[in-house]
Protein backbone atom coordinates (compact mmCIF):
# COMPACT_ATOMS: atom_id res chain seq x y z
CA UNK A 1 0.00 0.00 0.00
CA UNK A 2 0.93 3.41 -1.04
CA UNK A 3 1.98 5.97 1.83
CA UNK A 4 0.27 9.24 1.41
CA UNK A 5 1.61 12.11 2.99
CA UNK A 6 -0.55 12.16 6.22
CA UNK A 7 -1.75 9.07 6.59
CA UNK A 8 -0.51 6.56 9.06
CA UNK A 9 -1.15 3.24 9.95
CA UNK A 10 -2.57 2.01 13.50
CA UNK A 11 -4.13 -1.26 14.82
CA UNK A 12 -7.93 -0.02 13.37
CA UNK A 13 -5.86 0.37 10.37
CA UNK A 14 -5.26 3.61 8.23
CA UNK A 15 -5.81 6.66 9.00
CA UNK A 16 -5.25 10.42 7.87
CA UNK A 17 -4.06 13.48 10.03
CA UNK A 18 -6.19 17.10 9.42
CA UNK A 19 -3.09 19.13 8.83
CA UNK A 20 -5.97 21.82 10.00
CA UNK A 21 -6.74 20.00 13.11
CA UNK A 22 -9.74 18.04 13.95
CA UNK A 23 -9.62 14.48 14.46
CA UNK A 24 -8.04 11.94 12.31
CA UNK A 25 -10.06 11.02 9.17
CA UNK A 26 -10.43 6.95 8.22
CA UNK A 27 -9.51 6.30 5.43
CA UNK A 28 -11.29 5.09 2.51
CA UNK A 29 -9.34 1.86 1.56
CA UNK A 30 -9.69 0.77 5.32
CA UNK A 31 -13.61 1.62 5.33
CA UNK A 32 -13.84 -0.92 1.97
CA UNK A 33 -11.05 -3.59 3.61
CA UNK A 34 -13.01 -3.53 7.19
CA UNK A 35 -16.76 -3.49 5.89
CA UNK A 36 -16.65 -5.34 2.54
CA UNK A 37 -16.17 -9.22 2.76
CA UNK A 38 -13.73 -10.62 -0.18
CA UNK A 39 -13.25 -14.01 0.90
CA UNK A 40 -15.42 -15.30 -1.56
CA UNK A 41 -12.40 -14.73 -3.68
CA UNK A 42 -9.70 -14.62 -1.90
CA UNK A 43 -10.05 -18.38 -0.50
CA UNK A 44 -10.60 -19.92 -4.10
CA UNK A 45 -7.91 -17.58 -5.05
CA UNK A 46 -5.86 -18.96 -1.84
CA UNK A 47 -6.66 -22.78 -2.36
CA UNK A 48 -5.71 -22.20 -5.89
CA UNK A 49 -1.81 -21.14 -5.17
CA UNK A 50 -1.46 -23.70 -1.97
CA UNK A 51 -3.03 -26.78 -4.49
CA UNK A 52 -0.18 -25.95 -7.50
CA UNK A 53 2.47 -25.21 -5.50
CA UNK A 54 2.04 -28.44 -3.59
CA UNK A 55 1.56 -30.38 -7.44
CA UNK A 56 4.79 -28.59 -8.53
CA UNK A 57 6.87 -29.49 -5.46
CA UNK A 58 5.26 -33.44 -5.04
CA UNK A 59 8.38 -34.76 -4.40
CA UNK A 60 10.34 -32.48 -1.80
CA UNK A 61 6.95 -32.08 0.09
CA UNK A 62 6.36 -36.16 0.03
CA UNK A 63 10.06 -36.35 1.38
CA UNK A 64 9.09 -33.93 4.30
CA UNK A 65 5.93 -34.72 5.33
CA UNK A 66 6.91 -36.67 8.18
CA UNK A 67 10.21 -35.28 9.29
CA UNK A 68 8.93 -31.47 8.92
CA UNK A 69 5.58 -31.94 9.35
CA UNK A 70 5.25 -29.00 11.62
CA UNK A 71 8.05 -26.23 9.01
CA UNK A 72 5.62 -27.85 6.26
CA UNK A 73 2.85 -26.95 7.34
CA UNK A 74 3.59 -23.32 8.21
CA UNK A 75 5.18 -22.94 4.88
CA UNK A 76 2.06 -23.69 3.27
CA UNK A 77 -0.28 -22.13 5.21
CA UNK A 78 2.10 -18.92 3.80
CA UNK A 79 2.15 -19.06 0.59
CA UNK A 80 -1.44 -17.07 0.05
CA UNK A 81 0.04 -14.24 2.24
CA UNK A 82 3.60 -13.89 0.36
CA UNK A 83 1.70 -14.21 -3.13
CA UNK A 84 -0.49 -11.23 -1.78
CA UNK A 85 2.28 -8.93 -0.24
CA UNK A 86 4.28 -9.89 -3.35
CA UNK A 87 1.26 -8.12 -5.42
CA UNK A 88 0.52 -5.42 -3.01
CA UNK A 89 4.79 -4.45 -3.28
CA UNK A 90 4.35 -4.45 -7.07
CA UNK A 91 1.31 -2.43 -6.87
CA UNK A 92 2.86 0.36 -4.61
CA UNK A 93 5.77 0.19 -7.21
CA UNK A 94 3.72 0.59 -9.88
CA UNK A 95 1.70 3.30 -8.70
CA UNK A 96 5.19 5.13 -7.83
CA UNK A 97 6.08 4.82 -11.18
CA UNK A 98 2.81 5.93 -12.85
CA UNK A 99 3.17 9.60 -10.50
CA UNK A 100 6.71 9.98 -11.89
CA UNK A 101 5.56 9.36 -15.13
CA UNK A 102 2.76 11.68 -15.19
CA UNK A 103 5.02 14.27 -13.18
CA UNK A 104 8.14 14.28 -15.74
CA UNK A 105 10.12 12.63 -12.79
CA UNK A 106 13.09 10.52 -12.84
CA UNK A 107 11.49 7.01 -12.98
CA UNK A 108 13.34 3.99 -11.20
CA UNK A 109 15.22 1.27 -13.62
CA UNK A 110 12.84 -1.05 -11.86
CA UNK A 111 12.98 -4.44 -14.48
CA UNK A 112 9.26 -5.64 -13.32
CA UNK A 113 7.82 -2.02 -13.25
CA UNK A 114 8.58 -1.10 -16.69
CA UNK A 115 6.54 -2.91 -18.76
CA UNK A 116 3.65 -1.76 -17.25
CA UNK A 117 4.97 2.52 -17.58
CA UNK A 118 5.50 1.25 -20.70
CA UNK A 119 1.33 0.31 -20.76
CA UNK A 120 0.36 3.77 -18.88
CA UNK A 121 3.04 5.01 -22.16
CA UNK A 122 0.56 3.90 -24.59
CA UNK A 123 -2.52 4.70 -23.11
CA UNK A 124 -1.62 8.32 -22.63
CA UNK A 125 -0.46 8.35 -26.37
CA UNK A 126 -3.56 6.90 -27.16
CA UNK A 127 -5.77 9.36 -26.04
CA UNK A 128 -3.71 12.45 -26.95
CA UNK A 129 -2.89 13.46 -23.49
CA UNK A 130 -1.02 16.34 -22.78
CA UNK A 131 0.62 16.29 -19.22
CA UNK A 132 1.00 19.66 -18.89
CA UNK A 133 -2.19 20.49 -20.64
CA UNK A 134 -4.60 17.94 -19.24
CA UNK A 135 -3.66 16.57 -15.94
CA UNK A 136 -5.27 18.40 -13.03
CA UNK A 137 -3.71 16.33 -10.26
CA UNK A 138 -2.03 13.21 -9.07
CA UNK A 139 -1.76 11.16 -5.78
CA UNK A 140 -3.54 14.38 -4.56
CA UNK A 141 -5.47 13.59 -1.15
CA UNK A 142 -9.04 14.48 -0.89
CA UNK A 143 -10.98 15.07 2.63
CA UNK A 144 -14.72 14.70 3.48
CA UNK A 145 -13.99 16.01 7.38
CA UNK A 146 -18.21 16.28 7.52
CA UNK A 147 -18.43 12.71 7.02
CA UNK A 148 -14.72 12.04 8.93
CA UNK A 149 -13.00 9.63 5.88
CA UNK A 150 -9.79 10.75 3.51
CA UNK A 151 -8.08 9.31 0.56
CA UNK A 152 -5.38 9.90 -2.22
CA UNK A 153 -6.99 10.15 -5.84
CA UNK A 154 -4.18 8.73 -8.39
CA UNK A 155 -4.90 11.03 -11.14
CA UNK A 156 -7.41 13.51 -12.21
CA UNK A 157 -7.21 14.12 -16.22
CA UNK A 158 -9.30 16.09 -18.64
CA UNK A 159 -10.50 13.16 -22.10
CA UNK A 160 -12.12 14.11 -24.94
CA UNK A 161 -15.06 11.74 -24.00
CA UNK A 162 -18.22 14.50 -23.64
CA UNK A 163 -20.66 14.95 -26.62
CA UNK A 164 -18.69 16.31 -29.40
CA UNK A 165 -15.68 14.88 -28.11
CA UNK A 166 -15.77 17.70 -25.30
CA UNK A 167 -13.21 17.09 -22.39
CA UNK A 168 -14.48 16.19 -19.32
CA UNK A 169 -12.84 15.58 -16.05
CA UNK A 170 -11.90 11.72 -15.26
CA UNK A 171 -11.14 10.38 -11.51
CA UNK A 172 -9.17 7.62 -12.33
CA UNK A 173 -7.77 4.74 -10.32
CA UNK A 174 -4.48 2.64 -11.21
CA UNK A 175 -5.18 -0.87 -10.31
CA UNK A 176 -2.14 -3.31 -11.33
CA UNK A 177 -2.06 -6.99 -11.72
CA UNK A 178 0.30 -9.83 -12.94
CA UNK A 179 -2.99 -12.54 -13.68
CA UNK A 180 -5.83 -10.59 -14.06
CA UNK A 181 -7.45 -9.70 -17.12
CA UNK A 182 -6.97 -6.10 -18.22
CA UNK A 183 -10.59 -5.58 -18.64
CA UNK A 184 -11.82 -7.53 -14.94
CA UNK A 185 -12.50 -4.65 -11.63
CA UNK A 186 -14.28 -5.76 -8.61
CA UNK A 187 -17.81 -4.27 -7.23
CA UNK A 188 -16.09 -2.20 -4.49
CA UNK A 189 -13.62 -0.45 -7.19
CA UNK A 190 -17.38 1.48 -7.49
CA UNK A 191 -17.42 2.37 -3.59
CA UNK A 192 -13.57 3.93 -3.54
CA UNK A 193 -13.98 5.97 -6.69
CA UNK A 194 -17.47 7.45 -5.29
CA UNK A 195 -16.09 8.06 -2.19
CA UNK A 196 -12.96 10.50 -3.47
CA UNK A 197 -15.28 11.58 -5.89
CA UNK A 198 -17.82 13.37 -3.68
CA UNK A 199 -15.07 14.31 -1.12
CA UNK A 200 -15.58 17.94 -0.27
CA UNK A 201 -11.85 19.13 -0.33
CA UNK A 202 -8.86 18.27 -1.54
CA UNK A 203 -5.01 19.34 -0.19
CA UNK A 204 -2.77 21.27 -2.06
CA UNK A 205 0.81 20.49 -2.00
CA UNK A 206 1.30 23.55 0.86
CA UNK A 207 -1.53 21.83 2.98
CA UNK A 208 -3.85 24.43 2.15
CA UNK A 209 -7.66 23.24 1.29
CA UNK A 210 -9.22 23.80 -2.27
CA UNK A 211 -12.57 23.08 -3.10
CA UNK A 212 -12.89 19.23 -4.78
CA UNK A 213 -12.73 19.58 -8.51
CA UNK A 214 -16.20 18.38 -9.98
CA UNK A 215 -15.50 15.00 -11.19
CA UNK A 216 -17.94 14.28 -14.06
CA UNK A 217 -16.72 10.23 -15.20
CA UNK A 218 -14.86 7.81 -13.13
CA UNK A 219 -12.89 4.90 -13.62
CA UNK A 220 -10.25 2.07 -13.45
CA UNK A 221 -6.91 1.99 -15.22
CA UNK A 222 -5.62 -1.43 -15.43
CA UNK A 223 -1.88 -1.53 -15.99
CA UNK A 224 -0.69 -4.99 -16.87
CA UNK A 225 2.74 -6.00 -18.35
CA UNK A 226 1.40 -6.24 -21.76
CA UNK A 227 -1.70 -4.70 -21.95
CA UNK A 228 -4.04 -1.87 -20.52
CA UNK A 229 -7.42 -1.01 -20.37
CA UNK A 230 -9.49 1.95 -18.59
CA UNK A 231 -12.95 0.44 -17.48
CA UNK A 232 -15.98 3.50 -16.81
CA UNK A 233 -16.91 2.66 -13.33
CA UNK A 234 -20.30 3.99 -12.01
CA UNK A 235 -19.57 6.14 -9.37
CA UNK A 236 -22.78 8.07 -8.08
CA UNK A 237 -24.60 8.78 -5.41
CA UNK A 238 -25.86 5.52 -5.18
CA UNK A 239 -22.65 4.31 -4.42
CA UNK A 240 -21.81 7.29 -2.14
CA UNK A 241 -24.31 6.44 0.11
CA UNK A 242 -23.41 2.65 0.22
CA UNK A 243 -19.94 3.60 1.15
CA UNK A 244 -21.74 5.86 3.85
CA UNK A 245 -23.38 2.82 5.01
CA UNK A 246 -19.48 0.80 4.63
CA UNK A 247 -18.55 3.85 7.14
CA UNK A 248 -21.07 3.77 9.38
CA UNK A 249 -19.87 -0.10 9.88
CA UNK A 250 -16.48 0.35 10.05
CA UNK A 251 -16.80 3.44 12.80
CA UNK A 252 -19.06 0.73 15.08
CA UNK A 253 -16.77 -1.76 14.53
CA UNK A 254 -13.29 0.01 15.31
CA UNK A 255 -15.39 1.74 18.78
CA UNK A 256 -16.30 -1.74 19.90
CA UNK A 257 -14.72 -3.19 22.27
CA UNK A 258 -11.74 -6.15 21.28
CA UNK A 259 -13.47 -8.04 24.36
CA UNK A 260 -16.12 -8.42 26.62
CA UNK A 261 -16.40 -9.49 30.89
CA UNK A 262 -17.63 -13.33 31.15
CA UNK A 263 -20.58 -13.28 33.39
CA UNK A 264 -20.10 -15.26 36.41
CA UNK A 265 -22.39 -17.92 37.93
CA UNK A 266 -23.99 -16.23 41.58
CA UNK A 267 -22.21 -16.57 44.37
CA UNK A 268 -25.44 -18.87 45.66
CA UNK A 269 -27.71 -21.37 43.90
CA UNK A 270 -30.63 -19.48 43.02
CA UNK A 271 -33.95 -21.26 44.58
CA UNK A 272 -36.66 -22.33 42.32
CA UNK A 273 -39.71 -20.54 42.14
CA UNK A 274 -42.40 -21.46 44.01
């Protein structure tokens, strides 16, 4: 995960300082990893890596399975997790790449991460961008302090994809993969983009508060090695107030307590009833 300039991890998860004050904003990635249930992929998707790794390695698994039953087993059990902070490093990468890029910044001779500039290369070329002329802002963070959440918008950029071909202002979202399609997103893509989109304010690079630019399509950007695609998500109020609902959740569940007292049995028997 990316580390935006004020926000800070803690055991509810992230959060972002007010560099005005006020009290620390949640952010929006936490509100969608706390209140939205994935395991409906992420197990398949789990089961999936343990079951080939095991077919690929048959033999030095069948040698240890009685001798290192117990290293084994902990070995497998952690495959899922290094698969997933193996993506999550190459997405942070990526990302750090793809704000260079857009910036005119020295990117790093990164061997994995280029292919997929390389991708972000094309699509910009594709659609006649002009970085000086067209992007309004990248990794810029955008506050809601009504509603208490924050979050870091990858890039807004003006498309010719109005009536006419008029430009219109795009809040877009890199999302990189080495297995996924180009084309696939997930439901709660929706919830993230709607919830920078109707944030109220956004930071400026002195900390100072501008209104939020009005954001008129949304979408996701997926960067793969050898291909790219942006997917139009629909990011409304209808998906504003879901995520409202995704906050209200995670705000109940990070006040509640980790535990609860056991009640204990009465000191005496308590008589029946007459």
């Amino acid at each position: 995960m990316t580390s935006p300039k004020h926000a800070r991890d803690t055991e509810r998860g992230r959060y972002y300082s007010d560099p005005a004050g006020g009290p620390d904003l949640v952010s929006v990635t936490n509100v969608i990893d706390t209140a939205v249930n994935k395991s409906h992929a992420l197990i398949p998707w789990g089961v999936k890596l343990t079951v080939e790794y095991t077919f690929n390695n048959w033999a030095a698994i069948g040698r240890r399975m009685l001798a290192e039953r117990v290293a084994l087993t902990k070995e497998l059990k952690a495959i899922h997790r290094e698969a997933k902070e193996r993506a999550a490093d190459l997405g942070d990468r990526v990302h750090a790449a793809a704000e260079a890029r857009v910036l005119g910044a020295p990117i790093a001779d990164d061997p994995e991460v280029l292919p997929y500039v390389a991708q972000l290369d094309v699509w910009l070329a594709s659609w006649g961008v002009d970085l000086a002329e067209h992007v309004e802002a990248t990794e810029i963070t955008c506050l809601h302090r009504r509603l208490g959440y924050a979050g870091t918008a990858d890039l807004l950029i003006w498309l010719p994809t109005g009536p006419g071909g008029r430009m219109e202002l795009w809040l877009i979202d890199y999302k990189s993969s080495a297995t996924r399609p180009a084309k696939s997103v997930y439901p709660e893509n929706t919830l993230q983009l709607a919830a920078l989109r109707y944030c109220e304010t956004v930071l400026l690079p002195d900390d100072t508060d501008a209104p939020m630019p009005r954001i008129e399509r949304t979408g996701v950007l997926n960067l793969r090695a050898k291909s790219h695609a942006l997917v139009p998500m629909p990011a409304g109020r209808d998906a504003h107030r879901a995520f409202r609902g995704a906050l209200e959740t995670t705000r109940w569940l990070h006040a509640a307590p980790s535990s609860y007292p056991a009640l204990a049995a009465p000191a005496r028997p308590i008589r029946k009833a007459a």
